[in-house]
Protein backbone atom coordinates (compact mmCIF):
# COMPACT_ATOMS: atom_id res chain seq x y z
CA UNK A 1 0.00 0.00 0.00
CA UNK A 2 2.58 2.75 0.75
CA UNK A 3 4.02 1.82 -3.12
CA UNK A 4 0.50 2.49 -4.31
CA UNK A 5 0.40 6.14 -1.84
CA UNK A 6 3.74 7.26 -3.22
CA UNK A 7 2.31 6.57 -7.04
CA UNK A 8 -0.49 8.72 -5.91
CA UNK A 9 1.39 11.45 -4.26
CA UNK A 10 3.20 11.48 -7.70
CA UNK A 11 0.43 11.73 -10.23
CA UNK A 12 -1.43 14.24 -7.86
CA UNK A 13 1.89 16.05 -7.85
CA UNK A 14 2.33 16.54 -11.32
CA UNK A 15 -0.83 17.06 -12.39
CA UNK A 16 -1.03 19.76 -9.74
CA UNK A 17 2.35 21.28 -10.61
CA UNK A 18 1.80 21.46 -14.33
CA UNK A 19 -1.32 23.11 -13.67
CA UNK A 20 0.04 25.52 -10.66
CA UNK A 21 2.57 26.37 -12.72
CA UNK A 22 0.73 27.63 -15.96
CA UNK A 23 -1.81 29.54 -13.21
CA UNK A 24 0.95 31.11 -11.37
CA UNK A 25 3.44 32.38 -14.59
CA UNK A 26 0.73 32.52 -17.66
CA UNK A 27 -1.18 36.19 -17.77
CA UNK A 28 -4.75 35.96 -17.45
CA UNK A 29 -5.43 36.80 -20.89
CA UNK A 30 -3.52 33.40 -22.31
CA UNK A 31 -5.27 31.10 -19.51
CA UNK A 32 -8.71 31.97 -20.52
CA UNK A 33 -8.81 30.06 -24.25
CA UNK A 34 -8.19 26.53 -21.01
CA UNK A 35 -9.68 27.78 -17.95
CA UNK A 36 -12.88 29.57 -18.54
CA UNK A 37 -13.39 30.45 -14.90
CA UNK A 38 -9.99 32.82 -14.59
CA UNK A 39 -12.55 35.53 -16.25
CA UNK A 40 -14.59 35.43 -12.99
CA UNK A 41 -11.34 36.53 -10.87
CA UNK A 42 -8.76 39.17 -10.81
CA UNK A 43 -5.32 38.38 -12.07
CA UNK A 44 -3.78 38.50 -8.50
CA UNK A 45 -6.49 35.64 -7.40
CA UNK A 46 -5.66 33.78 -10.45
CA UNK A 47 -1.55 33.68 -9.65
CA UNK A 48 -2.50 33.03 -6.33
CA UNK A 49 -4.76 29.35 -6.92
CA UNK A 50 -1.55 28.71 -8.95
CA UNK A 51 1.31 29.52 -6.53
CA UNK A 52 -1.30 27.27 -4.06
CA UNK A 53 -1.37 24.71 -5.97
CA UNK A 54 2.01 24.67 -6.53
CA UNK A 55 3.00 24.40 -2.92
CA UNK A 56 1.02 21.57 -2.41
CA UNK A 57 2.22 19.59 -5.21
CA UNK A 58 5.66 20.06 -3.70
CA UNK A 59 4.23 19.39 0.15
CA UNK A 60 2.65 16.11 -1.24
CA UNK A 61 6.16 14.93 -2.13
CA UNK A 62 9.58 17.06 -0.72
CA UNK A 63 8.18 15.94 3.34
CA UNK A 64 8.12 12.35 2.57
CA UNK A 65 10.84 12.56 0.67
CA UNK A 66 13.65 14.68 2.97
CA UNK A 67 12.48 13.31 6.07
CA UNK A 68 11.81 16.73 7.31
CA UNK A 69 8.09 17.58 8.62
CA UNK A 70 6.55 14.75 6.82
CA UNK A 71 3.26 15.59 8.44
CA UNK A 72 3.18 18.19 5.29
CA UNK A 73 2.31 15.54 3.27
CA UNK A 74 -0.92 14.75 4.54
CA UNK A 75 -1.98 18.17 5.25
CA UNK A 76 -1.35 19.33 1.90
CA UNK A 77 -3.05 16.41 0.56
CA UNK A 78 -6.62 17.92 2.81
CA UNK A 79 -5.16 20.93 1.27
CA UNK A 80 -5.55 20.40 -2.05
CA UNK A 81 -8.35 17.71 -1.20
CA UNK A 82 -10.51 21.27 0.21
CA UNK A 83 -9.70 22.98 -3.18
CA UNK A 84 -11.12 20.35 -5.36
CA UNK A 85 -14.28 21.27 -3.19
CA UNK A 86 -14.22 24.54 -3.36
CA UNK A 87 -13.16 24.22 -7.01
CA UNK A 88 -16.30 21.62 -7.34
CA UNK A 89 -18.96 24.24 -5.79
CA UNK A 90 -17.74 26.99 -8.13
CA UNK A 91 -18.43 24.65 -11.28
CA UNK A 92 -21.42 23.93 -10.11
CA UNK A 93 -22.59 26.73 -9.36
CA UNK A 94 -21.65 28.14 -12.76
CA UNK A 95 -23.95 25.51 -14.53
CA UNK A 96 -20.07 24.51 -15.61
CA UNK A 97 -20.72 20.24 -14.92
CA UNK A 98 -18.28 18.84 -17.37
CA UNK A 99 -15.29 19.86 -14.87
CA UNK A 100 -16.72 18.29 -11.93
CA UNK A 101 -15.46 14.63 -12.61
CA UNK A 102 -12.19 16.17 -13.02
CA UNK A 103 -12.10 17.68 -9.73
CA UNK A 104 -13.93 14.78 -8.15
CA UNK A 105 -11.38 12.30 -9.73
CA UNK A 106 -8.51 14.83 -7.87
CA UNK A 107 -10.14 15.31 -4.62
CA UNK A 108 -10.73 11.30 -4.47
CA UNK A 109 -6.84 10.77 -5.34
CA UNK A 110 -5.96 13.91 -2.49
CA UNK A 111 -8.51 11.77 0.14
CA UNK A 112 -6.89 8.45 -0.16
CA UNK A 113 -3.37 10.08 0.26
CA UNK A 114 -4.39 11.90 2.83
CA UNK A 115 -6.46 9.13 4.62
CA UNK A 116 -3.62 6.79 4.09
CA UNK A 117 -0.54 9.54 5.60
CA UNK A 118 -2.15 10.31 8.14
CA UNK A 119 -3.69 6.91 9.46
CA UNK A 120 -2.37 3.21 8.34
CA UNK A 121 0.74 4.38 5.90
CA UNK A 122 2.42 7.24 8.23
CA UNK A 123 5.77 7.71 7.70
C-alpha cells in the first residue's frame, strides 16, 4: 500500500504542478482560451490558486521525501483535497458540470493520500 500512496502522491503532484505552474506564470489573458473560470477573478487571485497549488504539489512529495516535517504531506493532501471542493462548488454553481469529474477524480486521489498519511501508511 505505501508503493501504491507514493504513485499517488506522484500523479497528484504533477498534475497539480503542471497546472500551478501555468496559473501562477501565464497572464490571465492566455489562460482563458483553457480555464474559462480565470474571467470570474482578478489576475492576482488567479496567480494566487496557482502559486497554491504549486505548494502543495511540492508538500505532497519534498516531506516524505527529505524526512523533514513529513506531516506536510498529509496536510497538503486535505489541502488540495478542500480545493477540489471549493473548485467543485464553483463549477457547479456556474452551470459549468463537465469539470466536476475532473475535480472529483482529484479530490478522491488527495482523500486516499491523505487518509492513508495520516492513518495506516504514516511515515
Amino acid at each position: 500500500m505505501n508503493v501504491f500512496l507514493w504513485i499517488l502522491q506522484g500523479l497528484l503532484a504533477a498534475a497539480f504542478l503542471a497546472g500551478g505552474t501555468l496559473k501562477a506564470t501565464q497572464p490571465k489573458e492566455k489562460l482563458v482560451a483553457n480555464f474559462s473560470w480565470v474571467d470570474d477573478f482578478s489576475p492576482a487571485m488567479v496567480k494566487f490558486v496557482g502559486i497554491t497549488q504549486v505548494a502543495g504539489a511540492l508538500g505532497l512529495v519534498l516531506p516524505a521525501l527529505t524526512g523533514i516535517a513529513v506531516i506536510l504531506t498529509p496536510l497538503a493532501a486535505v489541502g488540495l483535497a478542500l480545493t477540489m471542493v471549493l473548485a467543485g462548488i464553483y463549477h457547479f454553481r456556474k452551470g459549468e458540470y463537465s469539470s466536476l469529474p475532473v475535480n472529483a477524480v482529484l479530490f478522491v486521489l488527495a482523500a486516499i493520500i491523505a487518509w492513508g498519511r495520516f492513518g495506516p501508511y504514516a511515515f
